[in-house]
Every structure is written in C-alpha cells, then in structure tokens.
C-alpha atoms as a PDB file:
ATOM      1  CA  UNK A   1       0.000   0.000   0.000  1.00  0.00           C
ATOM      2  CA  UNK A   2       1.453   3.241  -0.694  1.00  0.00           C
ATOM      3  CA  UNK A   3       1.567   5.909   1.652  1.00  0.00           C
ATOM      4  CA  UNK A   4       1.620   9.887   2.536  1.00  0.00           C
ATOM      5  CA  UNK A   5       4.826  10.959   3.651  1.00  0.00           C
ATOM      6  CA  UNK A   6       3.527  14.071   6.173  1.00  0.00           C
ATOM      7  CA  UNK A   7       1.474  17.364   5.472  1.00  0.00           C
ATOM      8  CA  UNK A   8       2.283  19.072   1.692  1.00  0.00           C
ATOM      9  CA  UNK A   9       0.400  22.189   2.671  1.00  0.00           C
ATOM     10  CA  UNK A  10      -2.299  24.123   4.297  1.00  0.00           C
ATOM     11  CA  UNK A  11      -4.881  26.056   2.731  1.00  0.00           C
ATOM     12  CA  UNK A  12      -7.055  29.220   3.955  1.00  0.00           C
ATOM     13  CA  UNK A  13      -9.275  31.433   2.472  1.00  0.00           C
ATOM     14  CA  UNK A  14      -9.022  34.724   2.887  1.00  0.00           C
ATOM     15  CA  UNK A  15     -10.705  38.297   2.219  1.00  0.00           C
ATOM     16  CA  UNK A  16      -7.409  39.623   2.500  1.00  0.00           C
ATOM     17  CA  UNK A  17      -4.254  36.780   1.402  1.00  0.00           C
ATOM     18  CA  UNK A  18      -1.211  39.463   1.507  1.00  0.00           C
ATOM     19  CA  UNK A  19      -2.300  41.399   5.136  1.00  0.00           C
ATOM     20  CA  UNK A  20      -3.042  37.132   6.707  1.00  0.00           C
ATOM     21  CA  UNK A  21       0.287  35.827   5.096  1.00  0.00           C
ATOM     22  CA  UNK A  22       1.746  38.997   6.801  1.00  0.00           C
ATOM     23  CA  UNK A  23       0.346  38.148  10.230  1.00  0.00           C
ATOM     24  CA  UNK A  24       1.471  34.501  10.376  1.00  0.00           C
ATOM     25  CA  UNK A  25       5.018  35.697   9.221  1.00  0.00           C
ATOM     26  CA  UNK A  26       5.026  38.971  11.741  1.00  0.00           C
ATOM     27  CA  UNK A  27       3.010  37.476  14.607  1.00  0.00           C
ATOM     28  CA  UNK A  28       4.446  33.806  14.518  1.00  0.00           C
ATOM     29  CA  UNK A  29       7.447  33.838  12.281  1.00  0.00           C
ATOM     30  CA  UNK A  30       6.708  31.833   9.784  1.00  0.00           C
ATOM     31  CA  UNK A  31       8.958  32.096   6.845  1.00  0.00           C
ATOM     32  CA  UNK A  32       7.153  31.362   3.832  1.00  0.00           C
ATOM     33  CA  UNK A  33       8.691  32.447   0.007  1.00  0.00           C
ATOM     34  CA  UNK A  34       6.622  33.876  -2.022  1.00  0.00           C
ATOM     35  CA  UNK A  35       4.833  30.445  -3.004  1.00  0.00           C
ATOM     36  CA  UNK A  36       4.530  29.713   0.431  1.00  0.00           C
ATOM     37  CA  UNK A  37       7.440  26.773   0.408  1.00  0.00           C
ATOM     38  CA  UNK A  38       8.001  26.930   4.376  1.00  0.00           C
ATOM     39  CA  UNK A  39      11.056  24.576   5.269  1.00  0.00           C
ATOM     40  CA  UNK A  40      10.129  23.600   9.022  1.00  0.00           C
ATOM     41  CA  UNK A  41      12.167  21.820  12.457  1.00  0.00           C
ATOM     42  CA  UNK A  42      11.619  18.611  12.393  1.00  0.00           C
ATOM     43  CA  UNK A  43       9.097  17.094  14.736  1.00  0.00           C
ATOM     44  CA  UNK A  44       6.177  15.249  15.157  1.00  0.00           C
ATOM     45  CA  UNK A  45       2.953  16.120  13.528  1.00  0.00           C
ATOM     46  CA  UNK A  46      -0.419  14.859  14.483  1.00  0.00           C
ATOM     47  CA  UNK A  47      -3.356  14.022  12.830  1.00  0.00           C
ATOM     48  CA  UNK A  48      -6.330  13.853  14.672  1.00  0.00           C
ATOM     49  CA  UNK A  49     -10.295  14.169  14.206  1.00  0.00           C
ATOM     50  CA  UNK A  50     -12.874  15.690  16.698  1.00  0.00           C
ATOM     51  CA  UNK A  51     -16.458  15.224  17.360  1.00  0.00           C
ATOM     52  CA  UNK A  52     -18.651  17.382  14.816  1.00  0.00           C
ATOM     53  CA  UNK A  53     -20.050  19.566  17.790  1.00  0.00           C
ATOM     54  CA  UNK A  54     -16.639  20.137  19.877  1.00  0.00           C
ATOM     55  CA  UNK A  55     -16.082  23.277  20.714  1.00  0.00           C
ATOM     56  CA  UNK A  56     -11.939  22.282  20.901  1.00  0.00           C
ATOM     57  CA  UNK A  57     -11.579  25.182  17.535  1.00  0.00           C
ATOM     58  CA  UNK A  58     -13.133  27.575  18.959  1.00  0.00           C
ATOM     59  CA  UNK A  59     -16.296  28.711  16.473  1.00  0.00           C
ATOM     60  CA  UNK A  60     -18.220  25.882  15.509  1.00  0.00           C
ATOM     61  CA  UNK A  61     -18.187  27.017  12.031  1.00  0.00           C
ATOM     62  CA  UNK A  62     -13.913  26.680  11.673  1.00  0.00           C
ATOM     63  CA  UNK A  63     -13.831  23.027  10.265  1.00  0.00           C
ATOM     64  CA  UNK A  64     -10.242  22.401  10.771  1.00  0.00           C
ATOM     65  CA  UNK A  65      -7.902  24.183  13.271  1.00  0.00           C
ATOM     66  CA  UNK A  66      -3.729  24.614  12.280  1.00  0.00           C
ATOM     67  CA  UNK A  67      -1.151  23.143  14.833  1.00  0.00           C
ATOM     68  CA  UNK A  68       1.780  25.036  15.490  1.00  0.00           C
ATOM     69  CA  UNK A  69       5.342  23.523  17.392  1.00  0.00           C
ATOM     70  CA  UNK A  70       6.887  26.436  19.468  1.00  0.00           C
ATOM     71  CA  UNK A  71       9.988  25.988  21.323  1.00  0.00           C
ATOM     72  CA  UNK A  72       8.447  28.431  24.344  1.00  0.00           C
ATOM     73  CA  UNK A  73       5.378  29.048  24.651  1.00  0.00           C
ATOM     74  CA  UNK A  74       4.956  31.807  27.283  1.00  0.00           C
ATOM     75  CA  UNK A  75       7.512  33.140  25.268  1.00  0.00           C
ATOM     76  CA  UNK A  76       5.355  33.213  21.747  1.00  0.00           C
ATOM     77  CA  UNK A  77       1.958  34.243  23.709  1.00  0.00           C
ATOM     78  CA  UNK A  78       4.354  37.143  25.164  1.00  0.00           C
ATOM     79  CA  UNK A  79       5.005  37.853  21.550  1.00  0.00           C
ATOM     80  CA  UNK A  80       1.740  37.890  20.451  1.00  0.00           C
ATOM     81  CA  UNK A  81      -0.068  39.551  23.198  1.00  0.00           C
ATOM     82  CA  UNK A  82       2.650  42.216  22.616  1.00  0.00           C
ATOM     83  CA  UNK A  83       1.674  42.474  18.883  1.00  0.00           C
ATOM     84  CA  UNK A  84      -2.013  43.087  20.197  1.00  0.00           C
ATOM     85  CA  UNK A  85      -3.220  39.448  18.776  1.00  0.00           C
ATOM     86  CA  UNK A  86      -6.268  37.775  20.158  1.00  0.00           C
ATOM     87  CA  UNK A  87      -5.124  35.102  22.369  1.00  0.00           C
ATOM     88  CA  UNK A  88      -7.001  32.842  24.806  1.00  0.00           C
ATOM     89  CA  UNK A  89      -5.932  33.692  28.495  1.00  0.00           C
ATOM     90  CA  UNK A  90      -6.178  29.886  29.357  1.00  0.00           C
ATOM     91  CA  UNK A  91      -3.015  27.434  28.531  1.00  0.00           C
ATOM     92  CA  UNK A  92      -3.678  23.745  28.779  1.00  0.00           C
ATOM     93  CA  UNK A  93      -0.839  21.280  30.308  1.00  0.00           C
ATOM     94  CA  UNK A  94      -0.866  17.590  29.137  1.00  0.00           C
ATOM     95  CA  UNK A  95       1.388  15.199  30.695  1.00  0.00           C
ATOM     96  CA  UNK A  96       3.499  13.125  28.295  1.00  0.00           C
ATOM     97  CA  UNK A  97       2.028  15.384  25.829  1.00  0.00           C
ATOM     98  CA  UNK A  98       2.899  18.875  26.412  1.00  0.00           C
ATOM     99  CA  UNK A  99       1.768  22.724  26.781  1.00  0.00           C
ATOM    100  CA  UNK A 100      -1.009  24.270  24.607  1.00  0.00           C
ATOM    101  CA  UNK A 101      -1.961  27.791  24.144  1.00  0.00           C
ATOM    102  CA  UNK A 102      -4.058  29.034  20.952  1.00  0.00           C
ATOM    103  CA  UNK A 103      -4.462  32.459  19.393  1.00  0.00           C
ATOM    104  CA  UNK A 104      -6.923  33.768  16.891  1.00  0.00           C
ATOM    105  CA  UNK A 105      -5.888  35.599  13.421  1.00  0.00           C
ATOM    106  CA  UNK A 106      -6.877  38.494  11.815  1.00  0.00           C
ATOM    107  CA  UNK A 107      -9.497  36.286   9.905  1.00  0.00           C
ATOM    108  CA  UNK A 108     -11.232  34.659  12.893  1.00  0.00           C
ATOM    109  CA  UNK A 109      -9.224  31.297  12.593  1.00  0.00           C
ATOM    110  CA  UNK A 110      -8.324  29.493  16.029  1.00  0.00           C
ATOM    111  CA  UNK A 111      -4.867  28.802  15.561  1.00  0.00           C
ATOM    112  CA  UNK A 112      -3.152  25.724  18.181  1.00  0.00           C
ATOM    113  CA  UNK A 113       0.262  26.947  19.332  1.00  0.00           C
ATOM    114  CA  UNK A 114       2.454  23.569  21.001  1.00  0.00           C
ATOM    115  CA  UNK A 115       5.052  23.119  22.752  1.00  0.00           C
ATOM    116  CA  UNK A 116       6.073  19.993  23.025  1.00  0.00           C
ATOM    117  CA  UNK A 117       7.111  17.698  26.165  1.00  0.00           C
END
C-alpha cells in the first residue's frame, strides 16, 4: 500500500491573502517564500479528528484548526499579546504530551500553538 509521507500544505481562504500571510510571518514567524514553500524543524505532527459539535476550535463554524510547534510558549503568547493578537488567556498542560496555548488571526481562525514535552 502506498503511503503519505507528512502534510504538503495548508490552505485558507481569505478576504485579504497578503495582510493574513503577513500576520502569520510577523506574529508567529513563519517564513514562507513567495509560493509559500516553508522549510520547518523537524518534529512530530499529528493528525487527529474531533467530534462534529466540539467546541476544541473555537467557532463551531472553523472546520479544521492549524497546529503550530513552538519551542516556548509563554515566550510566543508574550510575543503575540505584545503584537495586540487575540489570544485565549487559558493554557492547557498535558502530561506526556505537552503545553497548549491558541491564538486567533486576523481572519477569525483558532490557531493551536504547542510546545512539546
């Protein structure tokens, strides 16, 4: 059986694609070229599904919700809260797992920020 070899690419809609591509490389440095090639750490990536009525993404109209890694993540709210970005006051700790904290962008998308254990 063949077999995907990780994520190729995520896709949002926007009203606005320059000012969002700007946020996510101002607000949570993410260095994307002007095709939106972004060579990330390596690192585990999960794939996981949720109930249709969870509440886990924040509007129950966002369908899918972007992970983030972070190295820190007090430090990266810091950064964020400093840049005056929505982010949820609340951080959640999982043991064995890790920390989670989650912001919102300029588009009303709940964005997952982790730092892993």
């Amino acid at each position: 059986m063949e077999r995907v070899l990780g994520i190729g690419g995520y896709f949002l809609r926007a009203a606005d694609p320059a000012a969002l591509s700007a946020w996510y490389r101002d607000c949570l440095g993410l260095d994307a070229d002007e095709y939106g090639l972004w060579r990330q750490a390596p690192g585990a990536t999960v794939f996981a599904t949720f109930d249709a009525d969870t509440d886990y993404f924040g509007s129950r109209t966002q369908q899918t919700m972007l992970n983030f890694r972070v190295r820190d993540l007090d430090a990266m709210l810091a950064q964020l809260r400093a840049e005056g970005a929505d982010v949820a006051e609340e951080t959640q700790d999982v043991e064995g797992v890790g920390r989670f904290g989650w912001v919102t962008d300029p588009e009303g998308n709940r964005v997952e920020l982790w730092q892993p254990v």
